[in-house]
C-alpha atoms as a PDB file:
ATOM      1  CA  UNK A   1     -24.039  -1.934   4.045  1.00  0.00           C
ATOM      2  CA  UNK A   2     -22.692   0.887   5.760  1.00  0.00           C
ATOM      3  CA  UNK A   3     -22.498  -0.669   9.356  1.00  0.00           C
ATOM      4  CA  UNK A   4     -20.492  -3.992   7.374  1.00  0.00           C
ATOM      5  CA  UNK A   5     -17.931  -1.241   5.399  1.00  0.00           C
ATOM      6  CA  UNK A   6     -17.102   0.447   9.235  1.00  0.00           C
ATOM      7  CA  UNK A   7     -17.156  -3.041  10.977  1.00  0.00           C
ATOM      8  CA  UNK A   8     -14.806  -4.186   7.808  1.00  0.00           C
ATOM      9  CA  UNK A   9     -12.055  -1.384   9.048  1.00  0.00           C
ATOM     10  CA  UNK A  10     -12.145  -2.041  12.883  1.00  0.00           C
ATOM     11  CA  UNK A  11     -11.583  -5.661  12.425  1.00  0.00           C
ATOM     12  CA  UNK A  12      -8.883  -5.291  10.412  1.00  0.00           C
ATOM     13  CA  UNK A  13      -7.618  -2.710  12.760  1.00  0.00           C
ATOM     14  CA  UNK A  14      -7.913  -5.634  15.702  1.00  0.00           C
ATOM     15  CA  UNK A  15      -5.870  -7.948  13.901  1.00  0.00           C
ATOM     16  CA  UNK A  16      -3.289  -5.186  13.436  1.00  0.00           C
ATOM     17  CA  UNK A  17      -3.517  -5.729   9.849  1.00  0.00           C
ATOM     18  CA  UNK A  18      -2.521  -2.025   8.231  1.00  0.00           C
ATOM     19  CA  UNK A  19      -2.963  -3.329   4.467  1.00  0.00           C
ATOM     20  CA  UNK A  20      -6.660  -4.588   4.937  1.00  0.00           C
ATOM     21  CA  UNK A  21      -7.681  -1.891   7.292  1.00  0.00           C
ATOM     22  CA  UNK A  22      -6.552   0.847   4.685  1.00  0.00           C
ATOM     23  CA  UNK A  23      -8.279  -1.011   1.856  1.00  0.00           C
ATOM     24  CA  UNK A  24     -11.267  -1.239   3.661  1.00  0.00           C
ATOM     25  CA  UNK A  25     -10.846   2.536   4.612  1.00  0.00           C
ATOM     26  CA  UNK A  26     -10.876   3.149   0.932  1.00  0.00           C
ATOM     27  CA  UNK A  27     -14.132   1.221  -0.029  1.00  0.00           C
ATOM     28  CA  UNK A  28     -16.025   2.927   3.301  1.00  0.00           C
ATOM     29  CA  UNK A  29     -14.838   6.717   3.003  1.00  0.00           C
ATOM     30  CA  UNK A  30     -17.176   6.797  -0.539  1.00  0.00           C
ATOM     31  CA  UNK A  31     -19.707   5.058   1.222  1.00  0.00           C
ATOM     32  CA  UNK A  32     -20.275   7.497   4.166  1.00  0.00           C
ATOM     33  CA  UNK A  33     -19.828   9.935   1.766  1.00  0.00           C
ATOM     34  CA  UNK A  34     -22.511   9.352  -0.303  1.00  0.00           C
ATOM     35  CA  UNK A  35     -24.673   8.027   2.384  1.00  0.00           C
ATOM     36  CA  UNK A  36     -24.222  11.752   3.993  1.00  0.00           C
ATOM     37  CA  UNK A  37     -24.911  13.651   0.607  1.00  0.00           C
ATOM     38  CA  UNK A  38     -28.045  12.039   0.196  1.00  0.00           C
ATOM     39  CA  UNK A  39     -29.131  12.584   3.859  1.00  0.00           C
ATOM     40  CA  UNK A  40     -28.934   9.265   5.150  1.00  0.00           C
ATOM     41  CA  UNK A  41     -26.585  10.042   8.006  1.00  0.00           C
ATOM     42  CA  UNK A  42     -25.418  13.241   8.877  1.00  0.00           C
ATOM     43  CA  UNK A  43     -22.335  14.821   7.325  1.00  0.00           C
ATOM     44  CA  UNK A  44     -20.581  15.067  11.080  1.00  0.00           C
ATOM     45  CA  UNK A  45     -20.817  11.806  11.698  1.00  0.00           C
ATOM     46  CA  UNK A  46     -19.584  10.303   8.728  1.00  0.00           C
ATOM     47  CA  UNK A  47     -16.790  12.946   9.131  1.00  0.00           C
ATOM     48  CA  UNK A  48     -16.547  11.411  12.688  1.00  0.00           C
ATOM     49  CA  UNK A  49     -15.826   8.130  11.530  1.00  0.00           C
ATOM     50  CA  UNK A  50     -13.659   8.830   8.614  1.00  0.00           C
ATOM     51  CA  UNK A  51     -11.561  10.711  11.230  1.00  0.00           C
ATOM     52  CA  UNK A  52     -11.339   8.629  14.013  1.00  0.00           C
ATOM     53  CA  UNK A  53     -10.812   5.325  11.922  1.00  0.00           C
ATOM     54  CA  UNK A  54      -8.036   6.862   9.825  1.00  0.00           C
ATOM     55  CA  UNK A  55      -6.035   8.460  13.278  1.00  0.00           C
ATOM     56  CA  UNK A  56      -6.079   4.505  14.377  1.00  0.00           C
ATOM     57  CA  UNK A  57      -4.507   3.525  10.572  1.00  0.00           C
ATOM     58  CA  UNK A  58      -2.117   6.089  10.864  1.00  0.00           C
ATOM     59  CA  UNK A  59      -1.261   4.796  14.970  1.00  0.00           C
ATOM     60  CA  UNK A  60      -1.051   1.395  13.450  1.00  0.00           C
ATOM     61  CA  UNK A  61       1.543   2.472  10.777  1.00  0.00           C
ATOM     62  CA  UNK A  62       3.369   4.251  12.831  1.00  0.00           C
ATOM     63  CA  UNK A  63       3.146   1.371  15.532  1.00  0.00           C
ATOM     64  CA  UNK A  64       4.950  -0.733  13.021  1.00  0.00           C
ATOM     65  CA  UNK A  65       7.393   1.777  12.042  1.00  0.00           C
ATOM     66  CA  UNK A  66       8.529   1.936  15.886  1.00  0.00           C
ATOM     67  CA  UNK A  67       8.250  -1.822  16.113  1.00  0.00           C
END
């Protein structure tokens, strides 16, 4: 479930599609979260991955703000 929510993101993300990627973003950041409270990952990494997957939505948006 978790590996589908992430894999949701970086497709949308390499279809340069900013509206799907960010509402995928928002059903996977509550999913890694609560996946890390109860110990199922560790709280770095899901920090890792919130992080690095929202710095590529916010390139994209700005991307298309340049473009």
């Amino acid at each position: 479930m978790l590996r589908t929510a992430i894999r949701k993101v970086v497709r949308a993300l390499d279809a340069k599609d900013g509206a799907a990627a960010e509402a995928a973003y928002r059903e996977m950041a509550p999913l890694l979260d609560r996946y890390s409270n109860r110990g199922l990952i560790h709280k770095n990494k899901a920090a890792r991955h919130k992080s690095r997957l929202a710095a590529r939505i916010r390139a994209l948006a700005g991307e298309a703000k340049a473009g």
